[in-house]
C-alpha atoms as a PDB file:
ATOM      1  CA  UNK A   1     115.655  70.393 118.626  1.00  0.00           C
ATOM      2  CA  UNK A   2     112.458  71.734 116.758  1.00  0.00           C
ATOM      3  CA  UNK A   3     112.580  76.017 116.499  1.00  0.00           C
ATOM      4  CA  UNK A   4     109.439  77.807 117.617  1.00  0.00           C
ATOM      5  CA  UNK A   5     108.443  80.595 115.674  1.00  0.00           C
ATOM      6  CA  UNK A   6     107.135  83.668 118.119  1.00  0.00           C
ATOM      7  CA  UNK A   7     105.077  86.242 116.881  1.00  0.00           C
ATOM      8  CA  UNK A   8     104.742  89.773 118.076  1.00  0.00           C
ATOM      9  CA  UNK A   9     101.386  91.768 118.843  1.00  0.00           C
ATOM     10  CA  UNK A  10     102.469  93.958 115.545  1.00  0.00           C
ATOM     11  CA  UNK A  11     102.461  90.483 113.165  1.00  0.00           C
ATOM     12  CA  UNK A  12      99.018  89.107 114.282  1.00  0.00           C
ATOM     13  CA  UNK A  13      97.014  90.818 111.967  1.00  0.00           C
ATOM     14  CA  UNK A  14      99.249  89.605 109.129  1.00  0.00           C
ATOM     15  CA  UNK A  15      99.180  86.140 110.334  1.00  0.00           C
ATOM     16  CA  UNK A  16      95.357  86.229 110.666  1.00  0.00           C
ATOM     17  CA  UNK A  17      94.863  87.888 107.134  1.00  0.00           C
ATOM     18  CA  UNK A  18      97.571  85.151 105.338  1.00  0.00           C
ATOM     19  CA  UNK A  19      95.357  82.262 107.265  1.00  0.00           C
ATOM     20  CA  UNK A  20      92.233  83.871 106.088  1.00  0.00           C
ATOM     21  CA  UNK A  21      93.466  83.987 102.666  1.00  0.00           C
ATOM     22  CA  UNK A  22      94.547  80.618 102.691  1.00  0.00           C
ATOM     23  CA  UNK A  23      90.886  79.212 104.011  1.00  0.00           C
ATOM     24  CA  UNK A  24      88.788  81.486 101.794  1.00  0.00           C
ATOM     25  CA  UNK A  25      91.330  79.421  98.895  1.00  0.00           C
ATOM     26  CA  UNK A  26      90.041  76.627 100.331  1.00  0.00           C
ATOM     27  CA  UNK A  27      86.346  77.672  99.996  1.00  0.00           C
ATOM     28  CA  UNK A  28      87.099  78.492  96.286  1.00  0.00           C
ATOM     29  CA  UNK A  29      87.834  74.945  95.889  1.00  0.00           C
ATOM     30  CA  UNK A  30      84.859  73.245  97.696  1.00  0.00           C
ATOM     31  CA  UNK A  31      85.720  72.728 101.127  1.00  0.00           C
ATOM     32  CA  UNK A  32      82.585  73.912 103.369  1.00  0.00           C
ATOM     33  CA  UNK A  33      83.383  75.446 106.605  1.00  0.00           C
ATOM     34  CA  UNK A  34      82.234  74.197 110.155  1.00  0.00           C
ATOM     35  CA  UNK A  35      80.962  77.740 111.276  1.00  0.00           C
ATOM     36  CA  UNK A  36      81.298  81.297 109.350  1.00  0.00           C
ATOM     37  CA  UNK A  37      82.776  81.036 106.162  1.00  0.00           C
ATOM     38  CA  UNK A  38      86.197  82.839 105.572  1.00  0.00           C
ATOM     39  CA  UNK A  39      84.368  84.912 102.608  1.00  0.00           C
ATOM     40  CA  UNK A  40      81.518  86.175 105.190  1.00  0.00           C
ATOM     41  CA  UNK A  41      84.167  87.173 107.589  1.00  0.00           C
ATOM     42  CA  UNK A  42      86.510  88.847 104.799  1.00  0.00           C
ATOM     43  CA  UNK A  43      83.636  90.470 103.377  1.00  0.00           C
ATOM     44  CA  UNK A  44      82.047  92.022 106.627  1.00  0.00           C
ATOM     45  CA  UNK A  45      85.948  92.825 108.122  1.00  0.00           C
ATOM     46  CA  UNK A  46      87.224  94.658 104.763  1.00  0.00           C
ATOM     47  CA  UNK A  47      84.547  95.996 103.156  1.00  0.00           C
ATOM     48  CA  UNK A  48      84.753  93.697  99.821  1.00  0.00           C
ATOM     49  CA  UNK A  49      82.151  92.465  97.650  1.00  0.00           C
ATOM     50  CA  UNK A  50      81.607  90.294  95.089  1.00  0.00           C
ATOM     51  CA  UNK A  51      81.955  86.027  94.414  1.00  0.00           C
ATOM     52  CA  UNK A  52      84.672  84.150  96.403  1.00  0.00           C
ATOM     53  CA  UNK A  53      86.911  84.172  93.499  1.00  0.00           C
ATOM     54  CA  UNK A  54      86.420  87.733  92.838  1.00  0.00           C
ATOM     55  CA  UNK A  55      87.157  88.446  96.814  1.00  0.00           C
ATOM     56  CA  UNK A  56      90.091  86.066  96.962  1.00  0.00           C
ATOM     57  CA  UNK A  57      92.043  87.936  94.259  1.00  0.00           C
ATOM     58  CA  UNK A  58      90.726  91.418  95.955  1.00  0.00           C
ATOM     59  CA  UNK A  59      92.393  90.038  99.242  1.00  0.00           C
ATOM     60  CA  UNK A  60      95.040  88.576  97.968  1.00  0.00           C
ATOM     61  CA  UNK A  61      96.380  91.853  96.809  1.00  0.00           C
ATOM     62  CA  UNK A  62      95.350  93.418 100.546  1.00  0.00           C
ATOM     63  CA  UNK A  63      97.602  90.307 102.292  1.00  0.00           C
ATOM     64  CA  UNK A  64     100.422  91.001  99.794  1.00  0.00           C
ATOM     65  CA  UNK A  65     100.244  94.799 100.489  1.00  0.00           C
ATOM     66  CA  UNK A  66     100.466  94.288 104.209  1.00  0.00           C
ATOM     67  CA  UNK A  67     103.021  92.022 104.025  1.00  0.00           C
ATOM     68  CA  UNK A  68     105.472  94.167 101.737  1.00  0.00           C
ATOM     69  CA  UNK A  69     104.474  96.535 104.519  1.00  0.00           C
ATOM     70  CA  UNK A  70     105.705  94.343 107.562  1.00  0.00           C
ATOM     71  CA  UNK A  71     109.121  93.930 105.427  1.00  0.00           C
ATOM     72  CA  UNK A  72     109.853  97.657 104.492  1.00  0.00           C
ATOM     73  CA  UNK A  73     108.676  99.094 108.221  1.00  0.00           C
END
């Protein structure tokens, strides 16, 4: 029998920022989104600037932050 994982309300803005992170690495690499870009939503939701690369290694450091967060608290 397959597990389901179940998330809590407290998790979902982890989960969002990891899946964020993972599709702005995406955009880094080529892919083109289908409506706003990962980066534009990043950008306008936390305040960072710069290129993708440049906001992908600013984020990444958020998303491991908040993480390391979720496991202490």
């Amino acid at each position: 029998m397959d597990k389901a994982l179940v998330f809590t309300g407290e998790q979902v803005p982890v989960i969002r920022m990891i899946a964020l992170k993972g599709a702005l690495k995406l955009e880094t690499l080529g892919m083109q989104p289908r409506g706003r870009s990962a980066y534009s939503i990043i950008k306008q939701e936390f305040g960072l600037k710069g290129t993708r690369a440049s906001v992908l290694e600013q984020f990444t450091a958020m998303v491991d932050k908040a993480k390391a967060g979720r496991n202490n608290g």
